[in-house]
N, C-alpha and C. Protein backbone atom coordinates (compact mmCIF):
# COMPACT_ATOMS: atom_id res chain seq x y z
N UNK A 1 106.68 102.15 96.85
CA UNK A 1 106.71 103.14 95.78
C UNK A 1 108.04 102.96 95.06
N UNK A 2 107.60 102.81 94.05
CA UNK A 2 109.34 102.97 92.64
C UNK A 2 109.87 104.55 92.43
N UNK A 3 111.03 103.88 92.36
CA UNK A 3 111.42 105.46 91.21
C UNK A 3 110.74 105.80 89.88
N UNK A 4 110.73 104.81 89.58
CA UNK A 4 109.19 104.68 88.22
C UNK A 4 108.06 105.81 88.45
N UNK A 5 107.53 105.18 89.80
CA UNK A 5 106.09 105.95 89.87
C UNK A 5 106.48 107.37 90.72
N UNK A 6 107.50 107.64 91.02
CA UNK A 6 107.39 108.63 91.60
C UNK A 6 108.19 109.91 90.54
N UNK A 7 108.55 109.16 89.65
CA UNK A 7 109.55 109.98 88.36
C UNK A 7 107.89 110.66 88.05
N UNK A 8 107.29 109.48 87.19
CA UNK A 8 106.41 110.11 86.79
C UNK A 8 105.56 110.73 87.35
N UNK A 9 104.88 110.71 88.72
CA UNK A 9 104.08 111.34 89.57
C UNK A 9 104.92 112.66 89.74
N UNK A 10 106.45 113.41 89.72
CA UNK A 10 106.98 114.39 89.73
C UNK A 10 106.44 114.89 88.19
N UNK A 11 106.45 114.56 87.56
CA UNK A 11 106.50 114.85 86.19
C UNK A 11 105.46 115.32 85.65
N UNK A 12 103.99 114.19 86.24
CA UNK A 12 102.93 115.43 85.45
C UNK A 12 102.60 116.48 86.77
N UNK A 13 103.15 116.55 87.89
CA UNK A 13 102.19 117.69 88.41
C UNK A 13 103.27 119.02 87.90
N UNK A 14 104.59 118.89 87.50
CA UNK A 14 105.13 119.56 86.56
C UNK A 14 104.78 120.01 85.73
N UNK A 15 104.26 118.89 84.71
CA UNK A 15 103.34 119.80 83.44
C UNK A 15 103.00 120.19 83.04
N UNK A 16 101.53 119.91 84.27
CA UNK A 16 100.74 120.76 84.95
C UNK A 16 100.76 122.36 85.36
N UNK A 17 101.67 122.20 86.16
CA UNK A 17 102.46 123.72 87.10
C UNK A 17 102.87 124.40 86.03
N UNK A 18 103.21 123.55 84.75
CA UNK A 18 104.04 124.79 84.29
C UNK A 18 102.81 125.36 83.35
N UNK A 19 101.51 124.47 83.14
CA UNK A 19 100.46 125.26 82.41
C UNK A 19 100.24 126.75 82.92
N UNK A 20 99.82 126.24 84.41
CA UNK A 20 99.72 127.50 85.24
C UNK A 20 100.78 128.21 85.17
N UNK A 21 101.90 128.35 85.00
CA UNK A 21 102.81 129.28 85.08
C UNK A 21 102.90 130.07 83.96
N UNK A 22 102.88 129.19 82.48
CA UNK A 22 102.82 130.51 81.75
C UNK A 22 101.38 130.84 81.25
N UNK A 23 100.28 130.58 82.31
CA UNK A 23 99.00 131.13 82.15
C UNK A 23 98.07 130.59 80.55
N UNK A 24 98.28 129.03 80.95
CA UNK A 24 97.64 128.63 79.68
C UNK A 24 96.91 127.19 80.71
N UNK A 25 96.53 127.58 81.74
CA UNK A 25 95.13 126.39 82.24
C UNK A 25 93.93 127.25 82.63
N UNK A 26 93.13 127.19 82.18
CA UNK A 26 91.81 127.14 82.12
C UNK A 26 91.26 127.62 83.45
N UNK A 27 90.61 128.67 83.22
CA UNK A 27 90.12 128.82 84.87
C UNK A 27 88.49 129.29 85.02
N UNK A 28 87.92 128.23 85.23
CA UNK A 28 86.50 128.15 84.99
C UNK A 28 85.77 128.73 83.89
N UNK A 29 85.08 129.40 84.03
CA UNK A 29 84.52 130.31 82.93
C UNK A 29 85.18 131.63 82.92
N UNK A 30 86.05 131.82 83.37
CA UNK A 30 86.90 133.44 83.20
C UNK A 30 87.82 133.23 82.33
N UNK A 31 87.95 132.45 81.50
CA UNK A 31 89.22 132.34 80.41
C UNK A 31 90.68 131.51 81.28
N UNK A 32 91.75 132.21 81.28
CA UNK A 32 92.99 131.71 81.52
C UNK A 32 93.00 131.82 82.73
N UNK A 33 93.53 131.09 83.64
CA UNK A 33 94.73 131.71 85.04
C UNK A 33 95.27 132.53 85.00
N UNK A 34 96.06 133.62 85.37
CA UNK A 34 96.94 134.79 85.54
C UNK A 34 98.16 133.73 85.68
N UNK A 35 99.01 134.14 84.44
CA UNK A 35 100.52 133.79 84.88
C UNK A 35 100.93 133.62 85.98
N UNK A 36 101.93 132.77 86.35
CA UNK A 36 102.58 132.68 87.70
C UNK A 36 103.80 133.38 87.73
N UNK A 37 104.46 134.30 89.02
CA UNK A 37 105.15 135.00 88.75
C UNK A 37 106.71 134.23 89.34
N UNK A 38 106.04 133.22 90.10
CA UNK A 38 107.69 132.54 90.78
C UNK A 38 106.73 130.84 90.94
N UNK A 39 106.63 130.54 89.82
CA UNK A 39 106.11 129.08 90.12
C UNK A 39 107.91 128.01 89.97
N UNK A 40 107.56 127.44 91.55
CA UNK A 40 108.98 126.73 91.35
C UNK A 40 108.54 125.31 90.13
N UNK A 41 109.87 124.49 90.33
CA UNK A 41 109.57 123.14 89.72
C UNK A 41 109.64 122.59 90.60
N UNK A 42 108.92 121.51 90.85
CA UNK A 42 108.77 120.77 92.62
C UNK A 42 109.89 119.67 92.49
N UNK A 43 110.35 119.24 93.59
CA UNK A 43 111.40 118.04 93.42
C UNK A 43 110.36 117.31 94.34
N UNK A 44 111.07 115.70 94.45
CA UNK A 44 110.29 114.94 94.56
C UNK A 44 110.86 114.92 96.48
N UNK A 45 110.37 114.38 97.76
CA UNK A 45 111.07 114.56 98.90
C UNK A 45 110.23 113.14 99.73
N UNK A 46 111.39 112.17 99.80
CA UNK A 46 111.02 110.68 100.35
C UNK A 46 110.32 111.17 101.54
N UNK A 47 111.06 112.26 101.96
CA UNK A 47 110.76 111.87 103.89
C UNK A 47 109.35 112.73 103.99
N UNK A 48 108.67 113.45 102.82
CA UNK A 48 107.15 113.70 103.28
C UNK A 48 106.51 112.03 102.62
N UNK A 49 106.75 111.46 101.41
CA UNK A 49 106.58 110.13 100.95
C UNK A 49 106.25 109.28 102.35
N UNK A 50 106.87 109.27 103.73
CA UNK A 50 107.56 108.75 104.59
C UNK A 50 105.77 108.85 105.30
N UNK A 51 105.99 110.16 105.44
CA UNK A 51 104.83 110.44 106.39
C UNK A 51 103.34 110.46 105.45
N UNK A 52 103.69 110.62 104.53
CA UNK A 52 102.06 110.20 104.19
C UNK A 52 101.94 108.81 103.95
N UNK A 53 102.74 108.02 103.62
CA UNK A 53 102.56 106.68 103.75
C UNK A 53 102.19 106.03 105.23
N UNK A 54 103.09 106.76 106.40
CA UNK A 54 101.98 105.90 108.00
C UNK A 54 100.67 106.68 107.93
N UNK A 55 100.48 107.98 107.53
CA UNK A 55 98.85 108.50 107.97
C UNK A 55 98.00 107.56 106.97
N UNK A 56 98.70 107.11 105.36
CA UNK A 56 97.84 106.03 105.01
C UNK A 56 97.35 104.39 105.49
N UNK A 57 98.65 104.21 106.12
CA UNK A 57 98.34 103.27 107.08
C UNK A 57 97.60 102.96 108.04
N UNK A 58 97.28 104.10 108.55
CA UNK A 58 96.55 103.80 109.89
C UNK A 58 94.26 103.99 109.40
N UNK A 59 94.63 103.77 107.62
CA UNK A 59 93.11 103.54 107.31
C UNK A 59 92.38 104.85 107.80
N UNK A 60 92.89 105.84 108.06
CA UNK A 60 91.53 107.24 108.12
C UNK A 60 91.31 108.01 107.58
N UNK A 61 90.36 108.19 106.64
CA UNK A 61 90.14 109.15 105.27
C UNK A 61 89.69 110.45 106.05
N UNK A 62 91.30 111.15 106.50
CA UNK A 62 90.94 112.63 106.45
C UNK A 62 92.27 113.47 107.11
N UNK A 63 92.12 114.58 106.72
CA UNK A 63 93.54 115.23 107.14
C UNK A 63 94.13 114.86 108.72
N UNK A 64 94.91 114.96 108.85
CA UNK A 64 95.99 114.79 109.58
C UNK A 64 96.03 116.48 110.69
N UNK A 65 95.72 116.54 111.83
CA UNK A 65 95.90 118.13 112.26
C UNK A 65 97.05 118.71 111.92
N UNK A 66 96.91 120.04 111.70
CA UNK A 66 98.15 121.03 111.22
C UNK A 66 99.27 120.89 112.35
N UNK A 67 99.04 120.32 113.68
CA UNK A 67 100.13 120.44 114.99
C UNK A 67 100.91 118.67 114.36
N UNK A 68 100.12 117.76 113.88
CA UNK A 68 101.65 116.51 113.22
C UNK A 68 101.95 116.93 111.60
N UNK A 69 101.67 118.00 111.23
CA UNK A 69 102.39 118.46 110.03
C UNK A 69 102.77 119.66 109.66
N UNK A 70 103.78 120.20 110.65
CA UNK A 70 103.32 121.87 110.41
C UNK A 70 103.97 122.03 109.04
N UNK A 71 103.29 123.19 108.30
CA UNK A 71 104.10 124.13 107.18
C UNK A 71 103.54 122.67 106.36
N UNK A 72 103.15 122.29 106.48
CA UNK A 72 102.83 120.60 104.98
C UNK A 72 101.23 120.27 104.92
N UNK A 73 101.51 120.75 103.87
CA UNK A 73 99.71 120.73 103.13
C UNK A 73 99.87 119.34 102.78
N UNK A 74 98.08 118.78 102.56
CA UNK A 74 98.04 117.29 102.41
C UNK A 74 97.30 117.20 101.50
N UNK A 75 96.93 116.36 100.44
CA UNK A 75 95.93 116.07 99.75
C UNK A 75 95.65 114.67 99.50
N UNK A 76 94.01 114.32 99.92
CA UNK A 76 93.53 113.19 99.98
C UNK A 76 93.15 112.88 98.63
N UNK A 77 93.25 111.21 98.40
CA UNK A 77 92.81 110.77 96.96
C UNK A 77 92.36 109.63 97.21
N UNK A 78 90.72 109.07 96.65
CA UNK A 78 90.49 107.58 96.89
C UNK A 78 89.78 107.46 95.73
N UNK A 79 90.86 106.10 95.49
CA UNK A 79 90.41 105.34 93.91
C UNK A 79 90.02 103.80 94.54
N UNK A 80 88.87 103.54 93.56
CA UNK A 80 88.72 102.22 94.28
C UNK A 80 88.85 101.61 92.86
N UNK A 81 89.57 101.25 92.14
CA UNK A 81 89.24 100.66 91.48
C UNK A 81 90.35 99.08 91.46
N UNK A 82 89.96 98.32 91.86
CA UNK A 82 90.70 97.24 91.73
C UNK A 82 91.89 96.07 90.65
N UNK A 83 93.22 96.68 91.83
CA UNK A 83 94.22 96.11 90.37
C UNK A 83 94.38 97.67 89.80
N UNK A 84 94.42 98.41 90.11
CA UNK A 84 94.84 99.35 88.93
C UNK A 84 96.13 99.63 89.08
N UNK A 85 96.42 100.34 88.22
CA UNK A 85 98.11 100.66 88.01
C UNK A 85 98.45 101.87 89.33
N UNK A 86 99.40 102.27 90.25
CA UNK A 86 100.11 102.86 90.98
C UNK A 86 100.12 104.02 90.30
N UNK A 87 101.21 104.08 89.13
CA UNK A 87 101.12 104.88 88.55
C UNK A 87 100.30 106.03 88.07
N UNK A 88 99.21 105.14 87.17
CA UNK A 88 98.14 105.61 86.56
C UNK A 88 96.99 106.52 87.97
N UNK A 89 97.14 106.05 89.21
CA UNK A 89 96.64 106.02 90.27
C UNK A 89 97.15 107.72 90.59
N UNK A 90 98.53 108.03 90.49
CA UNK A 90 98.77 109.19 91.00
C UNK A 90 98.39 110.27 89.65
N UNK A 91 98.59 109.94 88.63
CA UNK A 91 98.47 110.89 87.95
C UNK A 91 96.69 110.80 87.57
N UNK A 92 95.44 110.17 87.98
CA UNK A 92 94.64 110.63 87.85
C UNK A 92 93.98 111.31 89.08
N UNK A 93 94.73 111.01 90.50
CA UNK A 93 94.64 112.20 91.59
C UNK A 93 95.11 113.34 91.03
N UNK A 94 96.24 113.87 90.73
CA UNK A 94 97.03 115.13 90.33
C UNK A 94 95.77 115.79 88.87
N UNK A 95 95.69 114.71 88.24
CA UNK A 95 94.78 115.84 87.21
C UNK A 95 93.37 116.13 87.34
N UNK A 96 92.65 115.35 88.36
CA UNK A 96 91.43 115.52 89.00
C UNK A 96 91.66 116.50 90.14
N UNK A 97 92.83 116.80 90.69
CA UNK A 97 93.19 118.21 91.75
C UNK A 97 93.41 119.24 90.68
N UNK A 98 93.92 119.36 89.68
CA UNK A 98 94.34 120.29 88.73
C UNK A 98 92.92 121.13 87.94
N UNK A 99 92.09 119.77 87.58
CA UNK A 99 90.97 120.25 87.18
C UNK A 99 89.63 120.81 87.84
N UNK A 100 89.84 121.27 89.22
CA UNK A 100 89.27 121.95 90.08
C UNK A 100 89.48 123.37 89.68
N UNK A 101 90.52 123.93 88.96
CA UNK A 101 90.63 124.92 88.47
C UNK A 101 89.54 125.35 87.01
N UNK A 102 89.49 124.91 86.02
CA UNK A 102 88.91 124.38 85.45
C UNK A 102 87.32 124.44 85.10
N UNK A 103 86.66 123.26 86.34
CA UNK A 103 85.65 122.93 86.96
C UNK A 103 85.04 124.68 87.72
N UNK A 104 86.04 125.15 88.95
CA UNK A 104 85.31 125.99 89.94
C UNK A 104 86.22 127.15 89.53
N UNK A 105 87.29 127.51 88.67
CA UNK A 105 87.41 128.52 89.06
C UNK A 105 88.62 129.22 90.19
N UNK A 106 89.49 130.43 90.17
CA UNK A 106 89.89 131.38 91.39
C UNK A 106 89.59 132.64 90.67
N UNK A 107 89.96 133.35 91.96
CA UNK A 107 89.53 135.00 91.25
C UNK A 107 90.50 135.18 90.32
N UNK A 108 90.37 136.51 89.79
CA UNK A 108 91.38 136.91 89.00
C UNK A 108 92.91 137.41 89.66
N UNK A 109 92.85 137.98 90.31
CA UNK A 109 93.96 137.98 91.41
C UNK A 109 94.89 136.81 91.64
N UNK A 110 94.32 135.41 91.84
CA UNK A 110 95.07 134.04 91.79
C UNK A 110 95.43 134.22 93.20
N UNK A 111 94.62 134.81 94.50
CA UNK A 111 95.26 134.68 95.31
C UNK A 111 94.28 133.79 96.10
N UNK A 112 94.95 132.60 96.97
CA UNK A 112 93.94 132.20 98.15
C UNK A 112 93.91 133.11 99.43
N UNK A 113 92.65 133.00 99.52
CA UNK A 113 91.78 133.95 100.43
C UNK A 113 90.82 133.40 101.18
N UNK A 114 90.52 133.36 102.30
CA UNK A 114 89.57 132.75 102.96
C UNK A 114 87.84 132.51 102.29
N UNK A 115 88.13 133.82 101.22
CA UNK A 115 86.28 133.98 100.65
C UNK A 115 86.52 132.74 99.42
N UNK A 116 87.58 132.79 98.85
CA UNK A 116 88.01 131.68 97.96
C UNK A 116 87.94 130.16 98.41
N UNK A 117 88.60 129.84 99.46
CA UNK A 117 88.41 128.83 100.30
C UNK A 117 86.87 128.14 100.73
N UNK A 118 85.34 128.99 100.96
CA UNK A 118 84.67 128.81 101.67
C UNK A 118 83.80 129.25 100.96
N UNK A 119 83.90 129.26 99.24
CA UNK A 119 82.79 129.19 98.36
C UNK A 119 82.06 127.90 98.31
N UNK A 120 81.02 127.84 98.37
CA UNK A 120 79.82 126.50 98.52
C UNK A 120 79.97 125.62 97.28
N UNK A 121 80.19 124.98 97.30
CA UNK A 121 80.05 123.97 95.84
C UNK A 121 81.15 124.20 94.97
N UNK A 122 82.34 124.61 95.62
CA UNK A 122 83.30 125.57 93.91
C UNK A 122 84.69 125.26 94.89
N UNK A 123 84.86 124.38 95.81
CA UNK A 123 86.39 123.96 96.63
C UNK A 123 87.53 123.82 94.98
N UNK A 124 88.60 124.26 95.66
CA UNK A 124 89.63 124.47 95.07
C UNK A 124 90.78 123.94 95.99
N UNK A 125 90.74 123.76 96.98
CA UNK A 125 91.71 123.55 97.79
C UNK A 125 92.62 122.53 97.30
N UNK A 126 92.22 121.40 96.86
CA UNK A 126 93.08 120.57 96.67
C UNK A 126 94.00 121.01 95.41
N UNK A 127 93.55 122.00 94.32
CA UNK A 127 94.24 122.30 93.67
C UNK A 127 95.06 123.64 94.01
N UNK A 128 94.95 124.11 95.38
CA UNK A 128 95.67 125.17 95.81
C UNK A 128 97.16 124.45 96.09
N UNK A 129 96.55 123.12 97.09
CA UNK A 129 97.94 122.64 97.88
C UNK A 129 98.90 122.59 96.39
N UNK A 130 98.31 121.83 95.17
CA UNK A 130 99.61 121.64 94.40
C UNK A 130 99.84 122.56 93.19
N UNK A 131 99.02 123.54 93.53
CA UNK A 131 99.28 124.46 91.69
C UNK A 131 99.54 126.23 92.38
N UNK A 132 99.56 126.44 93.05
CA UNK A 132 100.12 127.59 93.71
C UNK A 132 101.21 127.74 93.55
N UNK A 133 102.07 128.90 93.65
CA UNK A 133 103.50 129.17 93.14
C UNK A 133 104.45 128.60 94.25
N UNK A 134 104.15 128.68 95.28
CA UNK A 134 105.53 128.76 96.09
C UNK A 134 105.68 126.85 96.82
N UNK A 135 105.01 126.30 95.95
CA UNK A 135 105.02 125.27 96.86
C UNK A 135 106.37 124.21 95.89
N UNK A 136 107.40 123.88 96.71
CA UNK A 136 108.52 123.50 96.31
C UNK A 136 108.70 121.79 96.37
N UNK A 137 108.40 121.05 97.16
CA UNK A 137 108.47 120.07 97.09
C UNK A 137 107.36 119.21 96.91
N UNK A 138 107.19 117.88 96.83
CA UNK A 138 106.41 116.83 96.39
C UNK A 138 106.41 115.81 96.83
N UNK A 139 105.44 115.55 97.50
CA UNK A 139 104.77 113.63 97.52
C UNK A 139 103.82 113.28 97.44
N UNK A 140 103.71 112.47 96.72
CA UNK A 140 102.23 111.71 96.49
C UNK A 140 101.84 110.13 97.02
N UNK A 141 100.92 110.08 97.45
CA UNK A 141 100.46 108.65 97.91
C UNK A 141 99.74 107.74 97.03
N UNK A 142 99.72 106.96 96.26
CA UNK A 142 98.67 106.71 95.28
C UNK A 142 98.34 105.07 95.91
């Protein structure tokens, strides 16, 4: 991974975050998101980079148990497309997680909730791990 791709992989889920923050992304058919009231700006942090790079190594498409990552949400991304750009690679994971909002929807509240979580056909999760307010740091695997 470059400083290149990881500048920019900080950068649009920034963009992003900050749509949600001042309540201008799209939230299914209910109009806007609810403003964010403490959305940080994420910095970028090698040493989760570190660890999602061996769980990508070891080839197994699926989370990692919460006991080898505590407190660290994960989000899976598989592009097959051959030769493609790194780059281009993270930022069409990040806006295909973003556009789960979008696509399915949260309540109006903006809070995750287990009934939110375990709607049939309408997952959001992956756009919880990175568009929620309190989540401060960043890595991406592309």
């Amino acid at each position: 991974m470059t400083d290149k791709i990881r500048t920019r992989i900080l950068n649009i889920h920034n963009e992003l975050r900050s749509l949600v923050a001042r309540g201008l992304a799209r939230n299914g058919t209910q109009g806007y998101a609810p403003k964010a009231s403490a959305m940080y700006k994420l910095k970028y942090d090698c040493k989760l980079e570190e660890l999602a790079m061996s769980h990508a190594k070891t080839c197994v498409y699926g989370h990692r148990p919460n006991s080898e990552r505590p407190n660290i949400g994960e989000n899976i991304y598989t592009l097959l497309v051959p030769g493609s750009d790194r780059t281009m690679n993270g930022e069409w994971a990040t806006v295909d997680w973003f556009y789960e909002l979008k696509r399915y929807g949260v309540f109006a509240d903006n809070r995750f909730t287990g009934a939110l979580n375990t709607r049939p056909n309408t997952v959001v999760g992956h756009y919880t791990q990175v568009f929620f307010e309190q989540q401060k740091l960043l890595l991406k695997d592309s």
